[in-house]
N, C-alpha and C. Protein backbone atom coordinates (compact mmCIF):
# COMPACT_ATOMS: atom_id res chain seq x y z
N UNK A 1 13.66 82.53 -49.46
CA UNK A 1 14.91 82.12 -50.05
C UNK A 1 15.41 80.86 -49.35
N UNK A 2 15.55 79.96 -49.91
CA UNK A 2 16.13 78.46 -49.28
C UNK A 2 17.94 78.82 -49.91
N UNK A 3 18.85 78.56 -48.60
CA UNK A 3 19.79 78.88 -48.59
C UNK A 3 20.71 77.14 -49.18
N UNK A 4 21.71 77.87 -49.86
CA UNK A 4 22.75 76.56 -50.52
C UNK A 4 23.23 75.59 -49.31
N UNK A 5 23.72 76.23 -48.35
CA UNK A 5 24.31 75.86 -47.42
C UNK A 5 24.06 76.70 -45.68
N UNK A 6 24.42 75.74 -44.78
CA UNK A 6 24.60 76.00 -43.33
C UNK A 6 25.88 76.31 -42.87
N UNK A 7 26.62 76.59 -42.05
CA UNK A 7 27.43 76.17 -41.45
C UNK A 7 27.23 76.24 -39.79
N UNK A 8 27.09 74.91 -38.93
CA UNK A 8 26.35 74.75 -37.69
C UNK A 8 27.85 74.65 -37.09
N UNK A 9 27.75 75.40 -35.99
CA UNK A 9 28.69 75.67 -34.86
C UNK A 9 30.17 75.82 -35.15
N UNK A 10 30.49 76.38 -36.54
CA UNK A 10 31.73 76.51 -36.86
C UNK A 10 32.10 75.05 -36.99
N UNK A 11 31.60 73.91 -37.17
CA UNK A 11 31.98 72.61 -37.00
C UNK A 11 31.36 72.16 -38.41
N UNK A 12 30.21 72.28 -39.08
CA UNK A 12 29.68 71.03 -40.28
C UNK A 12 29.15 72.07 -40.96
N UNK A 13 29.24 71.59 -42.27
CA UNK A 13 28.67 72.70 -43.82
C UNK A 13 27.50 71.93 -43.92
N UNK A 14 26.03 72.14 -43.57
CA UNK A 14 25.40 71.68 -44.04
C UNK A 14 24.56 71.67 -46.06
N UNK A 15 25.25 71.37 -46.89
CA UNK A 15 24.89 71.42 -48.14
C UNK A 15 23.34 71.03 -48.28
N UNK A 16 22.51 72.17 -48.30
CA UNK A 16 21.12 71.58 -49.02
C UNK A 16 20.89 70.64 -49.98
N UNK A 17 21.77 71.72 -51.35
CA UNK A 17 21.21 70.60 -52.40
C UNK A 17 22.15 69.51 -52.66
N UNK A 18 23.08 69.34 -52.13
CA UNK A 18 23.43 67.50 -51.87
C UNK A 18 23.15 66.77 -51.05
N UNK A 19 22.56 67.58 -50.04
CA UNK A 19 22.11 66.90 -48.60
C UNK A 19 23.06 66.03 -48.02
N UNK A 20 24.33 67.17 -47.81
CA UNK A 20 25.70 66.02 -47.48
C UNK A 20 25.92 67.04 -46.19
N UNK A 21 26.72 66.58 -45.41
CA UNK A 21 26.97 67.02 -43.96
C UNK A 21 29.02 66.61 -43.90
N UNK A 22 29.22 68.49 -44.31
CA UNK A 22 30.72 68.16 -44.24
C UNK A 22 31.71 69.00 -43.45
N UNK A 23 32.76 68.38 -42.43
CA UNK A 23 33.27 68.66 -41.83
C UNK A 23 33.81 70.13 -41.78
N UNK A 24 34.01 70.83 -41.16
CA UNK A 24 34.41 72.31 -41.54
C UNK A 24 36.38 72.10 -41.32
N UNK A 25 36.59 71.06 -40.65
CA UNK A 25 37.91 71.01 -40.54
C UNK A 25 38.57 69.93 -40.86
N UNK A 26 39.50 69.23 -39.97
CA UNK A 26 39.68 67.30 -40.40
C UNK A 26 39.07 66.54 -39.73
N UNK A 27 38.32 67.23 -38.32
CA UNK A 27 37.52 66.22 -37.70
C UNK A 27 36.34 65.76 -38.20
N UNK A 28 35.91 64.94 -38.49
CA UNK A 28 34.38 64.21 -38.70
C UNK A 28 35.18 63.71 -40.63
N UNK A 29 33.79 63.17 -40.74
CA UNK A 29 33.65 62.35 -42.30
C UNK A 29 32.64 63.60 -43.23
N UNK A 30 32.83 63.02 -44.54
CA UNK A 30 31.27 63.31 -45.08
C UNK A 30 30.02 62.67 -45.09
N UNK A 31 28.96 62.99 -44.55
CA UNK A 31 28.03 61.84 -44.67
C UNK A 31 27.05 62.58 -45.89
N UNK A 32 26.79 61.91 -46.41
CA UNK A 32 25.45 62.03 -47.43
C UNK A 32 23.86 61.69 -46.42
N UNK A 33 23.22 62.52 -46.30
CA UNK A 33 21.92 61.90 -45.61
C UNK A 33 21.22 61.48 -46.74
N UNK A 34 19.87 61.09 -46.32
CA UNK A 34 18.77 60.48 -46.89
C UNK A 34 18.05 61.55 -47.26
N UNK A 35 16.33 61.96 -48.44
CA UNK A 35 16.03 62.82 -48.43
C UNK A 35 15.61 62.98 -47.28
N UNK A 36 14.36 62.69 -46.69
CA UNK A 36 13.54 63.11 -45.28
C UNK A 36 14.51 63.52 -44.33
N UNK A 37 15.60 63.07 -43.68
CA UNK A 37 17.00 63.36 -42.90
C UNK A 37 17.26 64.66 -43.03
N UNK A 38 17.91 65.01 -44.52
CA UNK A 38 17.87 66.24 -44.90
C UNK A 38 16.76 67.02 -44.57
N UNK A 39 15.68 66.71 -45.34
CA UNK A 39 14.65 67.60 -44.80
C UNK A 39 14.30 68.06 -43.28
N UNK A 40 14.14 66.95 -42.29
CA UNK A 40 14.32 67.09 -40.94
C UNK A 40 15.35 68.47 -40.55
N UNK A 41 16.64 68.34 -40.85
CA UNK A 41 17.51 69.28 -40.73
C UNK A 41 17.39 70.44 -41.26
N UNK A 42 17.19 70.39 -42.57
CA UNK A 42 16.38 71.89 -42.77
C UNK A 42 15.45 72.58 -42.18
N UNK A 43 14.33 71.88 -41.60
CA UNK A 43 13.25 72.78 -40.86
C UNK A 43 13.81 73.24 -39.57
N UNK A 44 14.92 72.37 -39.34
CA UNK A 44 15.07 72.89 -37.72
C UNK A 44 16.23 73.79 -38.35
N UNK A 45 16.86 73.99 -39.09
CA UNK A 45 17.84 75.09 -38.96
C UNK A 45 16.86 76.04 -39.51
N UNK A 46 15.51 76.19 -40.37
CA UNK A 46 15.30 77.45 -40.59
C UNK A 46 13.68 77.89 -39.65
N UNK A 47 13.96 77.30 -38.27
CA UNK A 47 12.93 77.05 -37.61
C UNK A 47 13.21 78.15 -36.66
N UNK A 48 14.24 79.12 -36.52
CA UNK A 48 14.15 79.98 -35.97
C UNK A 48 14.85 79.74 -34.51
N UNK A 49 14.39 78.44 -33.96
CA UNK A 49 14.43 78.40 -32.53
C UNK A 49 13.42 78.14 -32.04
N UNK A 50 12.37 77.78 -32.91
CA UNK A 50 10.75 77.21 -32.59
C UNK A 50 10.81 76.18 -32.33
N UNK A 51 10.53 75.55 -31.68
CA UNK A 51 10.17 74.11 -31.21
C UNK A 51 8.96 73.76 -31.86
N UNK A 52 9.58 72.97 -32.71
CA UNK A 52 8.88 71.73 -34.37
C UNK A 52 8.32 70.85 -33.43
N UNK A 53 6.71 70.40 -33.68
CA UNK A 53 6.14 69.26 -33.29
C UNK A 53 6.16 68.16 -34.10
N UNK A 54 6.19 67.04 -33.79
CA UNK A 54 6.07 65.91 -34.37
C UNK A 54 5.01 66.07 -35.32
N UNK A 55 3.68 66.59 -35.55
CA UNK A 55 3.33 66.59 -36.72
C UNK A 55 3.78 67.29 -37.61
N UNK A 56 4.45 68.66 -36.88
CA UNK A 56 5.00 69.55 -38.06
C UNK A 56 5.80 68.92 -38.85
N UNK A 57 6.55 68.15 -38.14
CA UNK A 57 7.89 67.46 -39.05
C UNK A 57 7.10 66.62 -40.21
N UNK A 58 6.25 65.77 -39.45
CA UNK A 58 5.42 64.89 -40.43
C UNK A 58 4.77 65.35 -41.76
N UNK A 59 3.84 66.44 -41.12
CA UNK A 59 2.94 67.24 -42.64
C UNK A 59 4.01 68.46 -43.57
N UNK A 60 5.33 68.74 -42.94
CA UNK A 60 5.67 69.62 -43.72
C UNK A 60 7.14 68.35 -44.72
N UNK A 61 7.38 67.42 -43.78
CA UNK A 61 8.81 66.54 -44.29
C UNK A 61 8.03 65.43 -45.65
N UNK A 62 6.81 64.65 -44.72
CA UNK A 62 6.13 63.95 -45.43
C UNK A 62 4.99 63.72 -46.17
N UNK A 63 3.84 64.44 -45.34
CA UNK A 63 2.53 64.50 -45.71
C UNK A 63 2.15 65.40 -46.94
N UNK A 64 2.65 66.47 -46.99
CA UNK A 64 2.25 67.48 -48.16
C UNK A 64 3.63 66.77 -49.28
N UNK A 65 4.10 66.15 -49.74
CA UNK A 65 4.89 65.27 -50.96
C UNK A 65 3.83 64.31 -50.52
N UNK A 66 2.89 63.44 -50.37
CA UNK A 66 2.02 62.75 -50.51
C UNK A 66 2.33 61.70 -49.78
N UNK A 67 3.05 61.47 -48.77
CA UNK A 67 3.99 60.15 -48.36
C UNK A 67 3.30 60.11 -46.81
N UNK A 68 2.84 59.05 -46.45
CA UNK A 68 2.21 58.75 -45.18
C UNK A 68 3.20 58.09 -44.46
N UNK A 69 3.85 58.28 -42.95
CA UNK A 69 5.02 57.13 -42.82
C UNK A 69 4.49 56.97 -41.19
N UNK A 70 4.87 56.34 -40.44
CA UNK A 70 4.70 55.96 -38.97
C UNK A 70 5.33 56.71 -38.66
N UNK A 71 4.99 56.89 -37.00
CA UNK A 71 5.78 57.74 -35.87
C UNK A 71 7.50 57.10 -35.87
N UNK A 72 7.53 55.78 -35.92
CA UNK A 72 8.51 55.26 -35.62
C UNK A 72 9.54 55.65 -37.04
N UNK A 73 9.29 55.37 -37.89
CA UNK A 73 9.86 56.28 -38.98
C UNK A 73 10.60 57.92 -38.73
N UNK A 74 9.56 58.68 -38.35
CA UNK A 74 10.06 59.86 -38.14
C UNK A 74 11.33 59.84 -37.23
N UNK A 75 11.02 59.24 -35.70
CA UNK A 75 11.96 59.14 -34.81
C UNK A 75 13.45 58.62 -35.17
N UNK A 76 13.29 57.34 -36.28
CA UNK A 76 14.65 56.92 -36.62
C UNK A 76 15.46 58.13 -38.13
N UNK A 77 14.45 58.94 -38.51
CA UNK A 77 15.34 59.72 -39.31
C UNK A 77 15.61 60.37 -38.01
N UNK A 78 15.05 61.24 -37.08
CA UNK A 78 15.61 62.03 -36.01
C UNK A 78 17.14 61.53 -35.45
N UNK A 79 17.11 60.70 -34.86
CA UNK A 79 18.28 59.47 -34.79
C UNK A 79 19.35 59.69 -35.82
N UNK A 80 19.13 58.91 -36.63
CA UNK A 80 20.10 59.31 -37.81
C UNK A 80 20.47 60.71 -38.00
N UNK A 81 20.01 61.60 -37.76
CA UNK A 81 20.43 63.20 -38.17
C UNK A 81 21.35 63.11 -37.20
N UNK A 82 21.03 62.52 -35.37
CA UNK A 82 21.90 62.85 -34.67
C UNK A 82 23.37 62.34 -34.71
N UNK A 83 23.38 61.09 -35.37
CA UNK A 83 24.57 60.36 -35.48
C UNK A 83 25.30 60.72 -36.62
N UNK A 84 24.44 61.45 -37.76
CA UNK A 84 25.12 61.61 -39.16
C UNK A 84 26.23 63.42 -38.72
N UNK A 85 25.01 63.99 -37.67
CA UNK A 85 25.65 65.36 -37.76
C UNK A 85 26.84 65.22 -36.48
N UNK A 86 26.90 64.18 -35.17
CA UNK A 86 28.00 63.76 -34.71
C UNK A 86 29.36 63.30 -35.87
N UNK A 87 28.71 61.97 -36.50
CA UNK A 87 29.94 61.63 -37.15
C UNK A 87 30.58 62.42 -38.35
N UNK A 88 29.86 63.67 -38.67
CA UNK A 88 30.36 64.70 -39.50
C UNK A 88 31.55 65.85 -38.64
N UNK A 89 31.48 65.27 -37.20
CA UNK A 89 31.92 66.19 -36.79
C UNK A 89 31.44 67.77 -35.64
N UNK A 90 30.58 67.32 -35.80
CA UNK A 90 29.56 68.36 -34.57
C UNK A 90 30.39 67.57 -33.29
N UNK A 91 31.04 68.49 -32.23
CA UNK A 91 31.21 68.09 -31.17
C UNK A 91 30.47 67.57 -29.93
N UNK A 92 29.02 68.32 -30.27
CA UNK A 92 27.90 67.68 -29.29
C UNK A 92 26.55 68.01 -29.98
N UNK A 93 25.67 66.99 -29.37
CA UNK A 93 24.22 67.10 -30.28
C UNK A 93 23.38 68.47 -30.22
N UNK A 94 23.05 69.00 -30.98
CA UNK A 94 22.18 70.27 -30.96
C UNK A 94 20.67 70.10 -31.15
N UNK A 95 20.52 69.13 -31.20
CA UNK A 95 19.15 68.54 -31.23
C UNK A 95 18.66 68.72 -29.91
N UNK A 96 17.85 69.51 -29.26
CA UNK A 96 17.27 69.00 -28.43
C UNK A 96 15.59 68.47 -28.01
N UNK A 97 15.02 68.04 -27.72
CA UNK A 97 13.94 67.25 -27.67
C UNK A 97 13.41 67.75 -26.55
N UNK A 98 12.00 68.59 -26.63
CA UNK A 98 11.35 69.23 -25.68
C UNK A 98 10.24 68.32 -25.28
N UNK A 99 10.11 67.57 -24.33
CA UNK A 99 9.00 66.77 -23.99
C UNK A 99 7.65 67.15 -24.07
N UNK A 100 7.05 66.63 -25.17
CA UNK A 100 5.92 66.18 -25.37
C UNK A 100 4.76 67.59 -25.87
N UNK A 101 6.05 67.89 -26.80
CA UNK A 101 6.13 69.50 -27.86
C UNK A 101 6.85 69.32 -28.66
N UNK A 102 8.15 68.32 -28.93
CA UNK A 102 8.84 68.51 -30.27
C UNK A 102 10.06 68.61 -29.93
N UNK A 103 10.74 69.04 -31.09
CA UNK A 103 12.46 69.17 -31.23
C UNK A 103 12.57 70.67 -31.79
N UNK A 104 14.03 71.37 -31.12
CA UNK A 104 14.30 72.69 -31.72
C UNK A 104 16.01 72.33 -31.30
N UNK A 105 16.60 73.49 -31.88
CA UNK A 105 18.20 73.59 -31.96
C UNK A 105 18.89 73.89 -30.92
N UNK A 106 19.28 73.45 -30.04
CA UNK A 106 19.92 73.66 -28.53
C UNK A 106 20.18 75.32 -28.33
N UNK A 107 20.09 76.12 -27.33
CA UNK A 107 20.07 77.43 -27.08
C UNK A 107 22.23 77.88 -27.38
N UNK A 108 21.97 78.94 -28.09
CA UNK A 108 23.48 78.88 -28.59
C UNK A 108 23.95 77.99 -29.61
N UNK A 109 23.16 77.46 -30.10
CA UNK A 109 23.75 77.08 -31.06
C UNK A 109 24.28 77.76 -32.65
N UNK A 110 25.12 77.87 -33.13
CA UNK A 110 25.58 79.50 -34.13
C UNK A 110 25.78 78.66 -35.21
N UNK A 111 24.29 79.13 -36.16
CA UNK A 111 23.64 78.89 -37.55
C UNK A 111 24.12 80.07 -38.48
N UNK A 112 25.31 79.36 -39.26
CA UNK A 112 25.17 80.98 -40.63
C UNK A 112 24.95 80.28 -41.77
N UNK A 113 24.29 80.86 -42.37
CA UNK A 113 23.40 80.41 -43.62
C UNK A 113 24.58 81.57 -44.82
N UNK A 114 24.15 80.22 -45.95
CA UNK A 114 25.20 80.93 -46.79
C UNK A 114 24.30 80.56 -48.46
N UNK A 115 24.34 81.51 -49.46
CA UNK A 115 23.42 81.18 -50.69
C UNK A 115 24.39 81.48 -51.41
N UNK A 116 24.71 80.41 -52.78
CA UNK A 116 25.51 80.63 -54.05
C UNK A 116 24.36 80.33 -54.78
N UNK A 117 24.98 81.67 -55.93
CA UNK A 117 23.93 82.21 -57.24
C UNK A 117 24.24 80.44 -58.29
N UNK A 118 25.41 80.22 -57.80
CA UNK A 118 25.59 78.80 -58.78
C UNK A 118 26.75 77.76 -57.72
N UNK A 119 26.68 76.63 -58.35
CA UNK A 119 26.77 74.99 -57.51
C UNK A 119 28.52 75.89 -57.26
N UNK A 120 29.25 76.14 -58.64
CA UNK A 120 30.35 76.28 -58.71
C UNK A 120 31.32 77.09 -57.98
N UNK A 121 32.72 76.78 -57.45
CA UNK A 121 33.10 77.58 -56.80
C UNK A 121 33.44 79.29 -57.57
N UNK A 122 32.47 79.80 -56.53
CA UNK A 122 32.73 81.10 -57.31
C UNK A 122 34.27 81.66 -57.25
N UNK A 123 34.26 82.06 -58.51
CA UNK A 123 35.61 83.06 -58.81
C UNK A 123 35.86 84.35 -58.54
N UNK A 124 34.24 84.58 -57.88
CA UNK A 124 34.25 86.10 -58.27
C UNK A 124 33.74 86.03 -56.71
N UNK A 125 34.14 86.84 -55.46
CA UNK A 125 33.47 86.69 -54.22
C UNK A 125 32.26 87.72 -54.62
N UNK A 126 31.73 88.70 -55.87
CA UNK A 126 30.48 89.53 -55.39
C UNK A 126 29.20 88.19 -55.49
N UNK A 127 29.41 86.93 -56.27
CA UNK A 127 28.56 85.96 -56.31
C UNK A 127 28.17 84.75 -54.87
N UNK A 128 28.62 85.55 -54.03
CA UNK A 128 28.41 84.66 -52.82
C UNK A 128 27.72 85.32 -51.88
N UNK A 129 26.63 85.34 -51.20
CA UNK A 129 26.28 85.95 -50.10
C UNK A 129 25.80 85.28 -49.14
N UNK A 130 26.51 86.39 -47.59
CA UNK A 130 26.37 85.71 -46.89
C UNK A 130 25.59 86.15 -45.74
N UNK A 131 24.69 85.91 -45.01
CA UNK A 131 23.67 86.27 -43.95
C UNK A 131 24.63 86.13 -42.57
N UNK A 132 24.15 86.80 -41.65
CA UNK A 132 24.79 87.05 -40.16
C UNK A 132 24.82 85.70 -39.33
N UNK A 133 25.20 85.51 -39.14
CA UNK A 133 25.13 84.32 -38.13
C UNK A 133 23.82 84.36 -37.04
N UNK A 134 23.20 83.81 -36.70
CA UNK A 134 22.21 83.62 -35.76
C UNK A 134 22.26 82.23 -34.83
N UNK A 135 21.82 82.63 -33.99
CA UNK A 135 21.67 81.63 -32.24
C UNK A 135 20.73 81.54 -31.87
N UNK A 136 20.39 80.31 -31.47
CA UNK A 136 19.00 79.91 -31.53
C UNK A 136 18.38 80.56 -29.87
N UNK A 137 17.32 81.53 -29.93
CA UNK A 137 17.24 81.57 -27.83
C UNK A 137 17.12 80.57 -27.35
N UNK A 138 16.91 80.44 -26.30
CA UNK A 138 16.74 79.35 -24.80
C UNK A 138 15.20 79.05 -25.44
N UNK A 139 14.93 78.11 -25.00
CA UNK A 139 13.58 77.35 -25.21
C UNK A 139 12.58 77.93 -23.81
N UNK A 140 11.59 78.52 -24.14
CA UNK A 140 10.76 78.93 -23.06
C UNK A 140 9.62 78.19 -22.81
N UNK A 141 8.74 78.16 -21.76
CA UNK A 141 8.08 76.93 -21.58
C UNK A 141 6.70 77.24 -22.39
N UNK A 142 6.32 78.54 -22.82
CA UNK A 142 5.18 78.70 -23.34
C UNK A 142 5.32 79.48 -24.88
N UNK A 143 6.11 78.73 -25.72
CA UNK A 143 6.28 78.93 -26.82
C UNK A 143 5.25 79.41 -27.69
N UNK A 144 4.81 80.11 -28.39
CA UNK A 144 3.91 80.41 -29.39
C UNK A 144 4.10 79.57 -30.42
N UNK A 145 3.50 79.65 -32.11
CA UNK A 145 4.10 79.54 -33.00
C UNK A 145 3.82 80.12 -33.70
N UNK A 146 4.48 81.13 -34.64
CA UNK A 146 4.86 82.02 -35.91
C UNK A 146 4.30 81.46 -36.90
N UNK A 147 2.58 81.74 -37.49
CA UNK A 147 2.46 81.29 -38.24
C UNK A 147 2.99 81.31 -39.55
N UNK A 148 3.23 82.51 -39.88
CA UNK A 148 4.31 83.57 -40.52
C UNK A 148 5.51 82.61 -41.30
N UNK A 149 6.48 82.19 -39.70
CA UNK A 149 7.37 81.23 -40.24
C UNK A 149 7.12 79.91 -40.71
N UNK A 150 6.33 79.15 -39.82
CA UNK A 150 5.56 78.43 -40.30
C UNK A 150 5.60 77.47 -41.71
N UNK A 151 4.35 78.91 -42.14
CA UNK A 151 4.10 79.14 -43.54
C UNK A 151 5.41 79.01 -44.35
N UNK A 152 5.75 79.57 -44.19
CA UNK A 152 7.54 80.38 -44.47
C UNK A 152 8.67 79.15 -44.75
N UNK A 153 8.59 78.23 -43.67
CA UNK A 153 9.60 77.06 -44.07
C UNK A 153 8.45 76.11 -44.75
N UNK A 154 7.59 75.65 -44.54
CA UNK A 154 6.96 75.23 -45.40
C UNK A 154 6.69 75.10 -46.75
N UNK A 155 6.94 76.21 -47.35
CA UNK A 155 6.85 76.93 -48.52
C UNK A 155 8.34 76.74 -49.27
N UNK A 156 9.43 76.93 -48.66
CA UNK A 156 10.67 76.56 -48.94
C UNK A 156 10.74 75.00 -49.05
N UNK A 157 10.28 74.12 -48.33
CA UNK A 157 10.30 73.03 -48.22
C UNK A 157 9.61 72.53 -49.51
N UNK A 158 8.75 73.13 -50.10
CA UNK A 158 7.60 72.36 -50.87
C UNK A 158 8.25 72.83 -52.26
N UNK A 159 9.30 73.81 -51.83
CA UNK A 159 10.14 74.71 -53.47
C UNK A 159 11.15 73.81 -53.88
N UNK A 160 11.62 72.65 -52.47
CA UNK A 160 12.62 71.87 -52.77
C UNK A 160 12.66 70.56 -52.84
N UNK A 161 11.68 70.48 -53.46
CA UNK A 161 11.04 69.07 -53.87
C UNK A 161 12.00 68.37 -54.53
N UNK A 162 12.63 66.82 -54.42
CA UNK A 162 13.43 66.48 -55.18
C UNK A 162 12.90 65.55 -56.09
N UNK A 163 12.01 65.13 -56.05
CA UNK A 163 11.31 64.46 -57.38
C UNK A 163 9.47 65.14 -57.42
N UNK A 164 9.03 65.26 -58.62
CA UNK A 164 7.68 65.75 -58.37
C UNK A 164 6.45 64.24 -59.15
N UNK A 165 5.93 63.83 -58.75
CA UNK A 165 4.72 63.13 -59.66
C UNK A 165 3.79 63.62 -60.13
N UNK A 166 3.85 63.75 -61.74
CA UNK A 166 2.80 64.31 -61.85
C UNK A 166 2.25 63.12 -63.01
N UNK A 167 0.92 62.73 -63.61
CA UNK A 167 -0.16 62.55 -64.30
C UNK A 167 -0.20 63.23 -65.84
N UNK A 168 0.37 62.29 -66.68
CA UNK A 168 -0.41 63.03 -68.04
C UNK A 168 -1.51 63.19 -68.33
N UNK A 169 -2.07 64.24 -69.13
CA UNK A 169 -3.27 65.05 -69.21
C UNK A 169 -4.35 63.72 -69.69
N UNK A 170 -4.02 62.95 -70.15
CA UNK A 170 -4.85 62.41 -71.05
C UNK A 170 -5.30 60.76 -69.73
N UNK A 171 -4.69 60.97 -68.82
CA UNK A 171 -4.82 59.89 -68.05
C UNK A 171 -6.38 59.38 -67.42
N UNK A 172 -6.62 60.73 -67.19
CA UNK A 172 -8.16 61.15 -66.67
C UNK A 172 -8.92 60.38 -67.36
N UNK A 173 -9.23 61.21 -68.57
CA UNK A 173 -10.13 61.14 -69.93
C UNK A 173 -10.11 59.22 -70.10
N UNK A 174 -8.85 58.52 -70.31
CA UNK A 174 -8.87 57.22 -70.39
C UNK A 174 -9.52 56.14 -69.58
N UNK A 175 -9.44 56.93 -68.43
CA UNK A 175 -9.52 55.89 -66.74
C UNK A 175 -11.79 56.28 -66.75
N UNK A 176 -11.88 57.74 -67.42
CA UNK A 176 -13.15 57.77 -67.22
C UNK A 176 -13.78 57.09 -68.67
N UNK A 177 -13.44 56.85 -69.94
CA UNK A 177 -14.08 56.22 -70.94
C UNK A 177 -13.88 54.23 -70.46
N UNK A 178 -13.16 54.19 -69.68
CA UNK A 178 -12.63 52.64 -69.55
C UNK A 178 -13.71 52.28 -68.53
N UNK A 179 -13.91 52.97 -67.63
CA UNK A 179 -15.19 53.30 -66.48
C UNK A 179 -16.29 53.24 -67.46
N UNK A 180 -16.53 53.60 -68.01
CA UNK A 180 -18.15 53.94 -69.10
C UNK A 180 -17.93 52.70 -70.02
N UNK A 181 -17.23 51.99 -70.37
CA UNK A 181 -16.85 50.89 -71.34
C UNK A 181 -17.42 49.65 -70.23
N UNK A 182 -17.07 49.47 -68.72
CA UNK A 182 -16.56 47.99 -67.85
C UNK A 182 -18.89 48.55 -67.52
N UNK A 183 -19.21 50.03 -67.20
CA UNK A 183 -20.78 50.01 -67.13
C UNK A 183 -21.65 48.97 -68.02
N UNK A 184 -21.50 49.51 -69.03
CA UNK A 184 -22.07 49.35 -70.71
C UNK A 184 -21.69 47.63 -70.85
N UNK A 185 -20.70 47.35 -70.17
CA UNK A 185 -20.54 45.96 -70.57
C UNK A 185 -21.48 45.04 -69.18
N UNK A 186 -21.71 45.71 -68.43
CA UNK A 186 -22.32 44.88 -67.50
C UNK A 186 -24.28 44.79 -67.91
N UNK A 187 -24.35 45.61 -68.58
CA UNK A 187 -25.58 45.87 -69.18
C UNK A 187 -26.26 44.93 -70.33
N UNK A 188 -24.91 44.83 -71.25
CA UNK A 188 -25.66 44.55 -72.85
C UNK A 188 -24.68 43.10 -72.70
């Protein structure tokens, strides 16, 4: 289940499907992120408390949507998440950066995930549900990884595709008779 919304430290609503980052009170702005930004932020809030490697971010944010990008790329959406989820209002960064293993959600940090059946404000509270709050543990030095979850945000990630490319059927068939046409002409 990919959830509508976050709410990180009693401080910012994280909105999935607008991928906007909004204040829970009057402090901070709204920021709209970017897609990948968003995405970044999603894996680490439904990352458990796993410490995400730099490729994970890469093959699950970029590589599986077909998109190849540099290291330096990744690092400046990282960046940007930190300044977008400060200037939304987060009192201090929850990002933390495990040397030379990745990024996971600072220990204590209090994630409640929230799912609406629709965009609209419900009228009716049985249409809202809401999951327990969870805290990320302390980062230990010999982390495993859950293939399980893994799999798991991955799979959510690939459900929330915001544009898909796909190929009409007949594209094939054209590209291979146009191929057999450029042969035949080198021949006769």
């Amino acid at each position: 289940m990919i959830f509508n919304e976050y709410i990180i430290n009693n401080e910012v609503i994280f909105n999935v499907n607008m991928n906007e980052l909004q204040p829970v009170g009057e402090n901070g702005d709204s920021v709209t992120l970017n897609v990948p930004t968003a995405r970044c932020l999603q894996l680490l809030l439904e990352s458990n408390g796993k410490i995400i490697s730099r490729e994970e971010f890469l093959d699950i944010v970029w590589k599986n949507r077909g998109i190849v990008v540099s290291q330096n790329t990744f690092y400046q959406n990282i960046s940007l998440l930190r300044k977008s989820l400060l200037k939304a209002g987060l009192s201090q960064d929850i990002i933390v950066t495990v040397r030379q293993r990745g990024f996971v959600l600072a220990a204590g940090s209090n994630i409640a995930s929230f799912f609406r059946t629709d965009e609209k404000e419900p009228e009716n509270p049985e249409n809202v549900q809401i999951t327990a709050s969870t805290s990320s543990p302390p980062v230990e030095n010999n982390v495993t990884h859950n293939l399980a979850i893994q799999e798991d945000a991955q799979k959510n990630f690939n459900d929330n595709k915001a544009t898909e490319f796909k190929l009409p059927k007949w594209i094939l068939p054209l590209l291979l008779v146009m191929t057999a046409a450029n042969i035949l002409s080198l021949f006769l």
